[in-house]
Protein backbone atom coordinates (compact mmCIF):
# COMPACT_ATOMS: atom_id res chain seq x y z
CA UNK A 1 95.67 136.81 141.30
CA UNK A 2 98.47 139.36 142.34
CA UNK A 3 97.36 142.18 144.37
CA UNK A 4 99.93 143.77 144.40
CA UNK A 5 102.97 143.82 142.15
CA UNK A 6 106.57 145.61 142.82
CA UNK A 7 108.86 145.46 139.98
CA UNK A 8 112.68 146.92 140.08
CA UNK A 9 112.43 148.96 143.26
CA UNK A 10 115.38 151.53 144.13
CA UNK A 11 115.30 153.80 147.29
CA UNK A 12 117.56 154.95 149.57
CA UNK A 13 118.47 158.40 152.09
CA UNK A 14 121.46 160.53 151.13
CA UNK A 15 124.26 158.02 150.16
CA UNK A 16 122.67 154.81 151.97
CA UNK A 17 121.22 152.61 149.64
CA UNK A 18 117.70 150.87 151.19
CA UNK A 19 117.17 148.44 148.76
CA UNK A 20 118.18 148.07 145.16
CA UNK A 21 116.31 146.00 142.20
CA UNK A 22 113.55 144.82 144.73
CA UNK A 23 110.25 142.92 143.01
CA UNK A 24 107.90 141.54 144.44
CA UNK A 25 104.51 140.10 144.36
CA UNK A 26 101.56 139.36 146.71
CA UNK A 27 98.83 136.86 145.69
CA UNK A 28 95.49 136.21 147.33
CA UNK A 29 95.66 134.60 150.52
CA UNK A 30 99.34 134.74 151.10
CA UNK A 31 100.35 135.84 154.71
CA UNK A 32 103.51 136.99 154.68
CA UNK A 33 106.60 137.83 157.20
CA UNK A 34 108.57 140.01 156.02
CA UNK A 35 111.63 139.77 158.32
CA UNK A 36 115.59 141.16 158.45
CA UNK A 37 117.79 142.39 160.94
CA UNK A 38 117.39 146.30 162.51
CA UNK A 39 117.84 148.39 159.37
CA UNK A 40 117.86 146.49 156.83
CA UNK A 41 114.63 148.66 155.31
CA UNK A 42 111.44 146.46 156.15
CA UNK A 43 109.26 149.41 157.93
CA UNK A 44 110.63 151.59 154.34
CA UNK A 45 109.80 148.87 152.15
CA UNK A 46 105.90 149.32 154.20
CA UNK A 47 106.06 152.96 153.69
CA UNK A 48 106.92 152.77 149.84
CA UNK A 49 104.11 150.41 149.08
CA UNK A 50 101.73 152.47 150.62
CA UNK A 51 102.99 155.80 149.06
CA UNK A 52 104.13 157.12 151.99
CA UNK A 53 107.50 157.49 150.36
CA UNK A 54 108.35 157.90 147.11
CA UNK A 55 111.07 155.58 145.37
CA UNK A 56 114.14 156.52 143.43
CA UNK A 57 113.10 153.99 141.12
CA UNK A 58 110.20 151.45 140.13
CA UNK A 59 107.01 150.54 139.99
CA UNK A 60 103.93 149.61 142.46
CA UNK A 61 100.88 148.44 140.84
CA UNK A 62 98.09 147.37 143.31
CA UNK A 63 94.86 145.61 142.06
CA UNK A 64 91.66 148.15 141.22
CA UNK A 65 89.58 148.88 143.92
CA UNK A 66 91.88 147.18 147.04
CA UNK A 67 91.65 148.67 150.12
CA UNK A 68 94.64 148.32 152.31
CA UNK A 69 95.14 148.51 156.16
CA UNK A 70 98.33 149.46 157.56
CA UNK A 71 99.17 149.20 161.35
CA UNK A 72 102.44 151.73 161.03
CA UNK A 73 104.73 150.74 164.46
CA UNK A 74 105.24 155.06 164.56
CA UNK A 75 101.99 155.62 164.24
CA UNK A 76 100.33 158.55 166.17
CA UNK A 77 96.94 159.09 167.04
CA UNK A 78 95.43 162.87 166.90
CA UNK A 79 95.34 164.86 169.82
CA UNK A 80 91.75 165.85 170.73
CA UNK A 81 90.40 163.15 169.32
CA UNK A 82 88.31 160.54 171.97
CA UNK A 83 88.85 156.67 171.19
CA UNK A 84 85.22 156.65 169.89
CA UNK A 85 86.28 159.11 167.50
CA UNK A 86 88.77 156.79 166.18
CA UNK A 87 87.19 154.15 166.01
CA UNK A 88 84.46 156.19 163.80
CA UNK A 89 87.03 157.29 161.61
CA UNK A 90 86.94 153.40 159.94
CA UNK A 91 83.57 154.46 158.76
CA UNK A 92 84.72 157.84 157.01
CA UNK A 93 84.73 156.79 153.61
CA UNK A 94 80.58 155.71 154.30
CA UNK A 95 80.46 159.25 156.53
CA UNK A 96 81.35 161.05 153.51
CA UNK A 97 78.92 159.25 151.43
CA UNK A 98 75.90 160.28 153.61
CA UNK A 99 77.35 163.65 153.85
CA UNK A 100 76.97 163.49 149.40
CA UNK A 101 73.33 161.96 149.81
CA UNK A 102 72.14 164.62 151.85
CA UNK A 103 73.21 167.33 149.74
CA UNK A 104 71.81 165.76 146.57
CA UNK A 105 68.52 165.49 148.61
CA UNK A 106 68.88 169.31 149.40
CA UNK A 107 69.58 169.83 145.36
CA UNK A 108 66.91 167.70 144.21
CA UNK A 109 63.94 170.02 144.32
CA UNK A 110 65.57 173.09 141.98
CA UNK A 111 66.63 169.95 139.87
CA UNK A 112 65.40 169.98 136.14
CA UNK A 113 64.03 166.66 134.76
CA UNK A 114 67.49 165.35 133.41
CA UNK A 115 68.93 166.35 136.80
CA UNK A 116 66.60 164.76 139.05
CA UNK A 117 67.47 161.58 137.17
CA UNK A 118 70.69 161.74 137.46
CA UNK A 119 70.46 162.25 141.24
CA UNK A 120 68.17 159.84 141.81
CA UNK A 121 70.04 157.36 140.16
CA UNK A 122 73.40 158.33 142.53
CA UNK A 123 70.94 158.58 145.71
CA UNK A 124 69.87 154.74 144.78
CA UNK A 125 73.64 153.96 144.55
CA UNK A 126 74.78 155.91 147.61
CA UNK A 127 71.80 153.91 149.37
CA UNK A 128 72.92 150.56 148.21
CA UNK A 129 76.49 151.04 149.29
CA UNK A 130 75.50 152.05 152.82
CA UNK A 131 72.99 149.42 153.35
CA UNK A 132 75.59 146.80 152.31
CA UNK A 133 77.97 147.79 154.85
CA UNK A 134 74.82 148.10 157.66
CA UNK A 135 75.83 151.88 158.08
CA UNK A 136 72.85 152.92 160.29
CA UNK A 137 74.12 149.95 162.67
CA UNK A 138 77.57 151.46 163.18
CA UNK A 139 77.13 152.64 166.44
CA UNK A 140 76.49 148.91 168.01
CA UNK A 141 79.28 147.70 165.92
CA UNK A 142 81.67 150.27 167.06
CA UNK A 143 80.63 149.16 170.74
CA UNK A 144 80.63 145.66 169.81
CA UNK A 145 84.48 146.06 168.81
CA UNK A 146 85.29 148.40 171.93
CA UNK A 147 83.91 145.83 174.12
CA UNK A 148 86.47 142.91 172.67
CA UNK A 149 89.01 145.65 173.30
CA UNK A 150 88.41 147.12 176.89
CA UNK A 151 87.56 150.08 175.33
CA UNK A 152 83.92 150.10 177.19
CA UNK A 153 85.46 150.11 180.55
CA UNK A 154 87.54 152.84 179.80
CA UNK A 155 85.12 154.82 178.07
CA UNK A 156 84.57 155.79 174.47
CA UNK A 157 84.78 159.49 175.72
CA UNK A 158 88.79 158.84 177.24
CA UNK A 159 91.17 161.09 175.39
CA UNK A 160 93.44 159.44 172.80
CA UNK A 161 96.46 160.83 174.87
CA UNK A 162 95.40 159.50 178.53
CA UNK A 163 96.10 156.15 176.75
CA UNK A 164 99.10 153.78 176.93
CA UNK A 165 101.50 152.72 174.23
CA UNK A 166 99.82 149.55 174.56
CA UNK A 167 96.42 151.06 174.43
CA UNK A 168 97.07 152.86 171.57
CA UNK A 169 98.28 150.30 169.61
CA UNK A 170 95.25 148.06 170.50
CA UNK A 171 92.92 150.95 169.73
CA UNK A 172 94.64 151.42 165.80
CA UNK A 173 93.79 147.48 165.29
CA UNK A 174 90.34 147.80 166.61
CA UNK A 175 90.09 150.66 163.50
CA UNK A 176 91.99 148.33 161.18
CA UNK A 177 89.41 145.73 162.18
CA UNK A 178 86.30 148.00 161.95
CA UNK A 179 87.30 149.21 158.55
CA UNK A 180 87.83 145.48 156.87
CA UNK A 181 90.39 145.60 154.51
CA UNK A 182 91.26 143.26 151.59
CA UNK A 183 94.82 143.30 152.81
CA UNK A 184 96.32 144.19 156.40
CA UNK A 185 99.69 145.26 156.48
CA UNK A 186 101.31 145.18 159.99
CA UNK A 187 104.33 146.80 161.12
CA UNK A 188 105.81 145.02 164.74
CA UNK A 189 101.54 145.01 165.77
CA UNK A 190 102.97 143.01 168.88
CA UNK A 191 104.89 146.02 170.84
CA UNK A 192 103.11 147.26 173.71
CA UNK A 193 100.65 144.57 173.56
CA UNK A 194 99.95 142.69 176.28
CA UNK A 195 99.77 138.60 176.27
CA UNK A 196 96.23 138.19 176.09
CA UNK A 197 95.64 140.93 173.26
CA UNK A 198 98.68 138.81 171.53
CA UNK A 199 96.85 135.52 171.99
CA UNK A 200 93.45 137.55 170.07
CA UNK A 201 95.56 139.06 167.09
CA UNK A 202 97.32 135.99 166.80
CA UNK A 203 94.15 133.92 166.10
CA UNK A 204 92.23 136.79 164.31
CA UNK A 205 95.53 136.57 161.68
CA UNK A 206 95.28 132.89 161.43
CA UNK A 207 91.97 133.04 160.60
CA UNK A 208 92.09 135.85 158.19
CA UNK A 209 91.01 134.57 154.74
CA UNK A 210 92.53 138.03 153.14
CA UNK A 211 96.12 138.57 152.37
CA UNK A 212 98.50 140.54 155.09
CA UNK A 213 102.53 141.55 155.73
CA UNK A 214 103.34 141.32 158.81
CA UNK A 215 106.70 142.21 160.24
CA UNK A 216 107.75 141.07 163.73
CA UNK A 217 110.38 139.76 165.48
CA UNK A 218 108.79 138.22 167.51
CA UNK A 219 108.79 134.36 166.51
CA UNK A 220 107.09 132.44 168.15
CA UNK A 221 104.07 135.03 166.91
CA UNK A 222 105.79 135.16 163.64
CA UNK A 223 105.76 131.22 163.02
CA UNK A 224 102.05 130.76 164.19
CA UNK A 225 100.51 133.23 161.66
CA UNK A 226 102.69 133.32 158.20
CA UNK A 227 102.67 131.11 155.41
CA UNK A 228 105.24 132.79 152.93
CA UNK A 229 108.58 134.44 154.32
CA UNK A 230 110.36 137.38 152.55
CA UNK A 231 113.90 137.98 153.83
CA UNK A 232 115.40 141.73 153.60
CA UNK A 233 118.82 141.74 153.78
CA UNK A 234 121.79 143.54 151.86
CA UNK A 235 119.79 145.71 150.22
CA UNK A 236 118.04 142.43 148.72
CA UNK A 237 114.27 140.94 148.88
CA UNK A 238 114.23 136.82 148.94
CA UNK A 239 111.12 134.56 148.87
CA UNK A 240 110.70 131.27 151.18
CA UNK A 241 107.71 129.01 151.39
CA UNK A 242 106.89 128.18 154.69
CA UNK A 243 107.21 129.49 157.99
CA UNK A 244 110.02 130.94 159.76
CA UNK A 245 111.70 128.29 160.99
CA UNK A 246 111.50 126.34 157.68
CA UNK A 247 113.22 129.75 156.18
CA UNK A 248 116.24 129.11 158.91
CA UNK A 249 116.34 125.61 157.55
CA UNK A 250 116.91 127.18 154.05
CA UNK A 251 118.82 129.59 154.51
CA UNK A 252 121.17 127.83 156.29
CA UNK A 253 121.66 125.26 153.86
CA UNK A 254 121.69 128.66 150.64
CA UNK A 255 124.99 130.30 152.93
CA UNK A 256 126.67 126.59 153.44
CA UNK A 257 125.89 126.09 149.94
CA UNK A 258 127.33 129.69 148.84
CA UNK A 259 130.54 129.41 151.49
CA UNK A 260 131.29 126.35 150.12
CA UNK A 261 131.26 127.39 146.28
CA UNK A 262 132.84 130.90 147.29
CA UNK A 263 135.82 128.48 148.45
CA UNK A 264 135.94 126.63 145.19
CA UNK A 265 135.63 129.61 143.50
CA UNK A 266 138.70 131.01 144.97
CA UNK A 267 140.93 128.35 145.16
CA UNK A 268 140.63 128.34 141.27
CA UNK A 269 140.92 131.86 140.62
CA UNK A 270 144.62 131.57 142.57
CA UNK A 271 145.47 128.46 140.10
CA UNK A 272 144.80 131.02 137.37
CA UNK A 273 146.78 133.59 138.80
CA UNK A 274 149.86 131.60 139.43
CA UNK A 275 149.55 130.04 135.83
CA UNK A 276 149.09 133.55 134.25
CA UNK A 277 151.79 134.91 136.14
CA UNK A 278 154.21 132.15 135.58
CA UNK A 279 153.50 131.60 132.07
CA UNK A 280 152.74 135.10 130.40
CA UNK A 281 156.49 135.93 129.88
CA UNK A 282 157.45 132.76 127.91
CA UNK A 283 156.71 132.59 124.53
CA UNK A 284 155.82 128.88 124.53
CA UNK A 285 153.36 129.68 127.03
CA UNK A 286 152.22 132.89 126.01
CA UNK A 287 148.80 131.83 124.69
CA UNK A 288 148.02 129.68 127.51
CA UNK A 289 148.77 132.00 130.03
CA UNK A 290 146.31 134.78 128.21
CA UNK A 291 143.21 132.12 127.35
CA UNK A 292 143.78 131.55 131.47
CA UNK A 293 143.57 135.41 131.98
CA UNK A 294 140.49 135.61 129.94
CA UNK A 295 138.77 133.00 131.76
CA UNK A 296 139.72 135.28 135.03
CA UNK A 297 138.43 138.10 133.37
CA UNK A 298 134.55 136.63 132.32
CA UNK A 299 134.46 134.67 135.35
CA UNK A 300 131.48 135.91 137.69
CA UNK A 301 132.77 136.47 140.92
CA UNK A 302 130.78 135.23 144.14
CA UNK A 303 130.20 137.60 146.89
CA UNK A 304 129.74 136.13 150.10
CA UNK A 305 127.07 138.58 152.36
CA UNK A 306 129.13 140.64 154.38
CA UNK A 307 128.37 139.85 157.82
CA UNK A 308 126.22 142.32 160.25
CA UNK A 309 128.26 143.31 163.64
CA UNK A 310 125.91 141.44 166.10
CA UNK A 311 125.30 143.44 169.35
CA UNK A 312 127.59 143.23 172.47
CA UNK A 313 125.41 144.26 175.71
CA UNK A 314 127.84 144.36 178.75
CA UNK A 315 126.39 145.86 182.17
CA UNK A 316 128.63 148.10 184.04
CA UNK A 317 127.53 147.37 187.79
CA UNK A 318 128.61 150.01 190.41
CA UNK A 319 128.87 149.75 194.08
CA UNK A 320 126.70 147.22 196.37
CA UNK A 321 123.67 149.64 197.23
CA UNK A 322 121.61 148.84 200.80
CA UNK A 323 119.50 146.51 201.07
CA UNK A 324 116.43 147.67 199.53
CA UNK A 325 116.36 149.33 196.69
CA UNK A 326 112.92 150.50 197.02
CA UNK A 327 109.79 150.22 199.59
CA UNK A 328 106.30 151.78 199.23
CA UNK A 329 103.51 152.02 202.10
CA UNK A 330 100.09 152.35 201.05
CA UNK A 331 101.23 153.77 197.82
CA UNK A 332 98.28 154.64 195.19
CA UNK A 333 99.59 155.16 191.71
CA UNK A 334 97.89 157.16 188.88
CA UNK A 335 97.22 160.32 186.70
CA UNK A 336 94.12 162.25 188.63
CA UNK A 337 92.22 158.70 189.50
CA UNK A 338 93.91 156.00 191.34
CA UNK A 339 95.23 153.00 188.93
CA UNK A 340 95.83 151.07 191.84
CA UNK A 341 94.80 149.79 195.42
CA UNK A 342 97.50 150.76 198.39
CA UNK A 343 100.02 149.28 197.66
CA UNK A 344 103.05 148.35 199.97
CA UNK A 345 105.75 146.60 197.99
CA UNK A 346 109.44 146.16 198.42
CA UNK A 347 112.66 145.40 196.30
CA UNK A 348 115.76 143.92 197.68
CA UNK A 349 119.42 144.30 196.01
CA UNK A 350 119.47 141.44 194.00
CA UNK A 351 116.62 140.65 192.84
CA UNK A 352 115.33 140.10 189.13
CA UNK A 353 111.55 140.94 188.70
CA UNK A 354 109.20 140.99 185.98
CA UNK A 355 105.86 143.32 185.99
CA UNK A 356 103.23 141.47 183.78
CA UNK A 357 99.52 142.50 182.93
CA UNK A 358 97.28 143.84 180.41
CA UNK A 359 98.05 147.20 178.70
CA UNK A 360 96.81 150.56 180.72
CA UNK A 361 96.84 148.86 184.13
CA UNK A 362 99.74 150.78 185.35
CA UNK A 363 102.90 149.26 185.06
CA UNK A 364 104.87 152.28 183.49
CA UNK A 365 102.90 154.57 186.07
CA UNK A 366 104.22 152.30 188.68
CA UNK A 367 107.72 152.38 187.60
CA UNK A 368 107.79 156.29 187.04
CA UNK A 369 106.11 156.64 190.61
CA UNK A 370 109.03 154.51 191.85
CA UNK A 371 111.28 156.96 190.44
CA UNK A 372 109.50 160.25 191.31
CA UNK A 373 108.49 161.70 188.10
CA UNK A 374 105.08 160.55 188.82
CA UNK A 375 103.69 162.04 192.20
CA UNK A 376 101.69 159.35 194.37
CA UNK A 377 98.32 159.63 194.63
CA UNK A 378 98.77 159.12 198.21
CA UNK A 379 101.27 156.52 200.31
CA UNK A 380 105.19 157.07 199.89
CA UNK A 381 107.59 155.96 198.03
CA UNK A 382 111.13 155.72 199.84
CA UNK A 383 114.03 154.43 197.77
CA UNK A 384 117.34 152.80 198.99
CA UNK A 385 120.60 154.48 199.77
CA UNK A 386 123.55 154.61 197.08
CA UNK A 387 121.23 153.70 194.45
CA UNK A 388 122.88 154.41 190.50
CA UNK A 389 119.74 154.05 188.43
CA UNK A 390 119.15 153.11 185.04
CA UNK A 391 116.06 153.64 183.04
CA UNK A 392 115.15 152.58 179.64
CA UNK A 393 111.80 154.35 178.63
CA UNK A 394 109.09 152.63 176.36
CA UNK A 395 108.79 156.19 174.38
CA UNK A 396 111.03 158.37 173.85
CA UNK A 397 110.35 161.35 171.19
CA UNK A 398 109.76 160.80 167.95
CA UNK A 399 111.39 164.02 166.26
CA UNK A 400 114.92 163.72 167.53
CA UNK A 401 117.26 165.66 164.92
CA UNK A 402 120.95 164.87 166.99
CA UNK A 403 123.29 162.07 165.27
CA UNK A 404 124.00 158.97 167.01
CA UNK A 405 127.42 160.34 167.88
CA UNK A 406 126.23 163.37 169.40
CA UNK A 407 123.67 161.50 171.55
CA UNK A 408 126.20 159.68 173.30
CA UNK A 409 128.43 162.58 173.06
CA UNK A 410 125.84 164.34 175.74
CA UNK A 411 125.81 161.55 177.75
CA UNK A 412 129.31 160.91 178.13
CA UNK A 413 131.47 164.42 177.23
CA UNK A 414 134.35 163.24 178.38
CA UNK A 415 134.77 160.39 175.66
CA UNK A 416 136.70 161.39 172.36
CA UNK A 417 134.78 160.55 168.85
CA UNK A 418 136.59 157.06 168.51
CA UNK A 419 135.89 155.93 171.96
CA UNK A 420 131.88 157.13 170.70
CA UNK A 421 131.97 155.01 167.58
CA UNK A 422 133.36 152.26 169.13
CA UNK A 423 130.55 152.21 171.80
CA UNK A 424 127.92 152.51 169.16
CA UNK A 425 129.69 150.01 167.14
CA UNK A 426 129.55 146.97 170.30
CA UNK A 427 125.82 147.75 169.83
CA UNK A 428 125.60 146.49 166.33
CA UNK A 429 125.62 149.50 164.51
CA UNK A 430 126.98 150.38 161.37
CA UNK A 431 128.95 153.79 160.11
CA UNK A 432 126.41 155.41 158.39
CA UNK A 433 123.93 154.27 161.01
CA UNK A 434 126.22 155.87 163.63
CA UNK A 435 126.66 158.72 161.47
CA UNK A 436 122.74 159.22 161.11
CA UNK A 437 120.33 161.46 162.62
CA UNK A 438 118.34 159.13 165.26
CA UNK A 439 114.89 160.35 164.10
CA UNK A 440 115.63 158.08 160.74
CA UNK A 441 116.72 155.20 162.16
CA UNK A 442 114.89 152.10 162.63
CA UNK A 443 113.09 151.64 165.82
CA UNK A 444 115.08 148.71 166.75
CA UNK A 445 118.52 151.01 166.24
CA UNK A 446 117.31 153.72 167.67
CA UNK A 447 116.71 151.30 170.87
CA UNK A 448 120.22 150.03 170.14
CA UNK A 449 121.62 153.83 171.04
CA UNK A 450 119.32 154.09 174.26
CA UNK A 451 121.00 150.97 175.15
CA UNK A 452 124.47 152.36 174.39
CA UNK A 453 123.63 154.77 176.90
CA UNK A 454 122.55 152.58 179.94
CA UNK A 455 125.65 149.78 179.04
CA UNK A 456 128.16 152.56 179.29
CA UNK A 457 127.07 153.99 183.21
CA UNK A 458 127.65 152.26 186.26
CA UNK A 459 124.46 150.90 187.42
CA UNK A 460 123.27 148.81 190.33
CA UNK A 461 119.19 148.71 189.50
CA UNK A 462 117.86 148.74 185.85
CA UNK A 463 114.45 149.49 185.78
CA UNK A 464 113.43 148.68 181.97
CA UNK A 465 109.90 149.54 179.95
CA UNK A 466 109.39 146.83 177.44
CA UNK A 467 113.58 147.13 176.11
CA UNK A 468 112.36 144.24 174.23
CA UNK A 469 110.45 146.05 171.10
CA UNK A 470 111.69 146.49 167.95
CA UNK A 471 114.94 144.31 168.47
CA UNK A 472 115.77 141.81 166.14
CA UNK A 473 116.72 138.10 167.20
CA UNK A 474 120.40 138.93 167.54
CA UNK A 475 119.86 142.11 169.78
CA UNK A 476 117.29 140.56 171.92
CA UNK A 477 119.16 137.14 172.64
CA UNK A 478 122.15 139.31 173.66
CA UNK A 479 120.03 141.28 175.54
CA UNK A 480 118.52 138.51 177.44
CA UNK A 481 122.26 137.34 178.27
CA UNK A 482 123.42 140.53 179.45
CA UNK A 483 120.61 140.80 182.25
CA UNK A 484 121.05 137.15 183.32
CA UNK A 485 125.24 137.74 183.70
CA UNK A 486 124.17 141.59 185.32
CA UNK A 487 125.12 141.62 188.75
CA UNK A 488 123.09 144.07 189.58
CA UNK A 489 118.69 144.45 190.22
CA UNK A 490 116.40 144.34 187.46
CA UNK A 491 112.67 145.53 187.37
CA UNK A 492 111.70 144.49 183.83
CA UNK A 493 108.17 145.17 182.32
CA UNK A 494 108.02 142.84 179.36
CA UNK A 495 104.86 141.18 177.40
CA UNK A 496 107.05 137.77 175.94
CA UNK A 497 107.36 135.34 178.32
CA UNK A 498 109.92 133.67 176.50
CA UNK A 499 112.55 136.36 177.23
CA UNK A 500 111.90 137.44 180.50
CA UNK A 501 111.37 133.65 182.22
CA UNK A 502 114.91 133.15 181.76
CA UNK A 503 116.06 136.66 182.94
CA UNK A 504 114.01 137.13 186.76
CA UNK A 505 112.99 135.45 189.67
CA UNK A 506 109.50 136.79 190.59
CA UNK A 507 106.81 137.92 188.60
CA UNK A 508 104.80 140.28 189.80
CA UNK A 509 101.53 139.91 188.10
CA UNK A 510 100.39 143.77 187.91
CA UNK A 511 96.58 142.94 187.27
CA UNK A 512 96.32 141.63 191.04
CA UNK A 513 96.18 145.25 192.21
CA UNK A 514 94.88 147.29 189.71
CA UNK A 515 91.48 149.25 189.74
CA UNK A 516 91.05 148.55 185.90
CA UNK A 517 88.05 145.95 185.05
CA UNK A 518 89.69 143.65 183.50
């Protein structure tokens, strides 16, 4: 049974063309990666399904009565809102309902005869519905879910934004989980999570008997979970059975298969040439030469897929800095209550670390503390001499309205606009993406310009906030080569092990001096 059906889909933003003739179908049971390179349209292919945007063309026909789940990777919770509150908010729909019941029950006693039947017979089916789903037990199921979550020890009460990227992001799946859809759709679930809450999603999905998209690029999570792989690319939407690295298998073997008759192809199309061109003059020859030309003219030409500019990440190290690069005595970290123990740490030129741990223990507090735009709690923080620092941030706003050009263009004044593009360019993107606002790019290109901006100053320290989310396969493996070749020090917060093992030498395992419960 197809729950959803997408037939002849068109969309794109100005003159960039999305996607073009896209259909597609989703049956019970099938879960699905839908994977591509930064840009390609996956998160806009999400946000057409579910209405959020409109397309040029086509239809989207989902089942009667479905109710879908969807875990958007920009999605913002509600300021004044408290984490019970939105974890409530999976229970509106039944809210609402109660809200109906008791304002038939207020109506019921000026009702006529007819009425009162009438209401009766909606009370009975309001009543029904909200026993089914145990509504007078939501309470202990809400605190059932916050406990697998964390979200006890923090507190139901906490403010939505006290929490962490990572927090925030758990706390929207708890919702998703609470509400129970008939189909989840996931969009990168896996950034800001940390390992353990991984491990739980990954065998929550596995188990899921419902259908759900998921798009990741993170593959090892990615291979463990799907079933069924769509592949966005050039505008186009392709099917595989199987997991991802069965697709790689497949797809490997379509573009040898493609490259191959794209060389046939052309080889021919030159015989024909040279024969029309030789021949069409002569007389004797004449007909020949124009049955030839005819052939040229019906024949349908094969396109091979023009090839994306992969990602060139080249560190810039400046001058030898002293020997530490950082030391802290006693130093407690946090936002009004301490996040940590004392803590007296230190960080030598050189050295490569990783800061691992579950979300909300204070890893980004520790590294903004480090640089001073987080005052200690108490203890110091003293930093190195001739340190050139750079910083890649895990959020950066949302609503930024300046083209990719310009961006740069603040960073670095004195370059001219060809020297800008080309930057961009070495960091895989395209013209029009360079020629975009960065508010509607991707989130893996608009990480692609923040990384423009660090590969283009001298640095001797990197200190980097999860750089790892939202890049695709390409990006990230040419990430993980730059930092191993960077001759400079790294302090690296990262929540896949199989990038940042290769990359550092320590690992400093963050929940070992946090004050969190964990």
């Amino acid at each position: 049974m197809s729950i959803l059906t997408v037939e002849h889909l068109f969309h794109g933003f100005g003159d960039r063309a999305i996607f073009e003739d896209v259909s597609f179908r989703l049956l019970k049971g099938e879960h699905i990666g839908l994977i591509g390179a930064n840009g390609e349209g996956k998160s806009t292919f999400m946000n057409t399904i579910t209405g959020k945007l409109q397309p040029d063309e086509g239809s989207i026909e989902w089942a009667k009565n479905v109710r879908v789940g969807y875990l958007d990777q920009h999605a913002v919770l509600a300021p004044g809102m408290t984490i019970g509150d939105v974890l409530r908010s999976a229970y509106a729909h039944l809210f609402d309902l109660e809200a109906r019941m008791n304002d038939v029950c207020a109506q019921l006693e000026n009702a006529g005869e007819d009425e009162m039947a009438q209401m009766l017979e909606e009370l009975g089916s309001i009543q029904e519905t909200l026993d089914s789903h145990d509504f007078f037990n939501l309470d202990s199921k809400v605190e059932e879910v916050a406990q697998a979550f964390g979200f006890m020890d923090v507190g139901l009460e906490r403010m939505v934004t006290d929490l962490s990227g990572g927090q925030r992001t758990k706390l929207l799946l708890a919702k998703l989980l609470l509400e129970k859809p008939d189909i989840l759709l996931l969009d990168e679930p896996t950034n800001y999570l940390d390992e353990e809450h991984i491990s739980w999603l990954r065998r929550y999905l596995v188990e899921y008997e419902n259908a759900f998209i998921l798009i990741s690029h993170d593959i090892p999570f990615l291979n463990s979970v799907i079933n069924i792989v769509y592949h966005m690319e050039n505008r186009k939407l392709n099917r595989y059975v199987g997991d991802y690295d069965r697709f790689k298998e497949v797809y490997a073997m379509q573009q040898a298969q493609l490259e191959a008759a794209y060389k046939r192809q052309q080889q021919e199309i030159s015989e024909l040439k040279d024969f029309v061109n030789r021949n069409k003059a002569r007389v004797a020859t004449r007909n020949m030469a124009m049955s030839r030309q005819k052939k040229l003219d019906k024949m349908e030409i094969i396109e091979l897929t023009a090839e994306r500019p992969k990602p060139e990440f080249n560190f810039r190290t400046g001058r030898a800095p002293s020997r530490y690069i950082f030391q802290t005595q006693d130093l407690v970290i946090g936002y009004g209550e301490p996040l940590s123990r004392p803590l007296t740490l230190s960080m030598e030129s050189g050295q490569k670390i990783a800061l691992v741990g579950a979300n909300g223990i204070g890893k980004t507090t520790l590294l903004r503390s480090i640089l001073g735009l987080i005052p200690p709690l108490s203890g110091s923080v003293e930093l190195g001499n001739y340190l050139m620092i750079g910083y890649f941030e895990q959020e950066v706003a949302a609503d930024n309205a300046t083209t990719c050009i310009e961006e740069i263009w603040k960073e670095f004044p004195t370059l001219n606009q060809a020297e800008v593009r080309a930057a961009l360019a070495k960091c895989g993107l395209t013209t029009k993406h360079i020629e975009s606002q960065v508010r509607v790019l991707s989130g893996g290109e608009q990480a692609k310009v923040r990384l423009c901006k660090l590969i283009n100053r001298e640095t001797n320290i990197l200190l980097l906030d999860e750089p790892t989310n939202h890049l695709d396969q390409d990006a990230k493996d040419e990430l993980k080569r730059a930092l191993k070749a960077y001759k400079g020090s790294v302090l690296l917060i990262c929540h896949e092990p199989e990038f940042y093992m290769d990359v550092v030498s320590e690992v400093w395992d963050c929940s070992k001096w946090t004050t969190k419960i964990l």
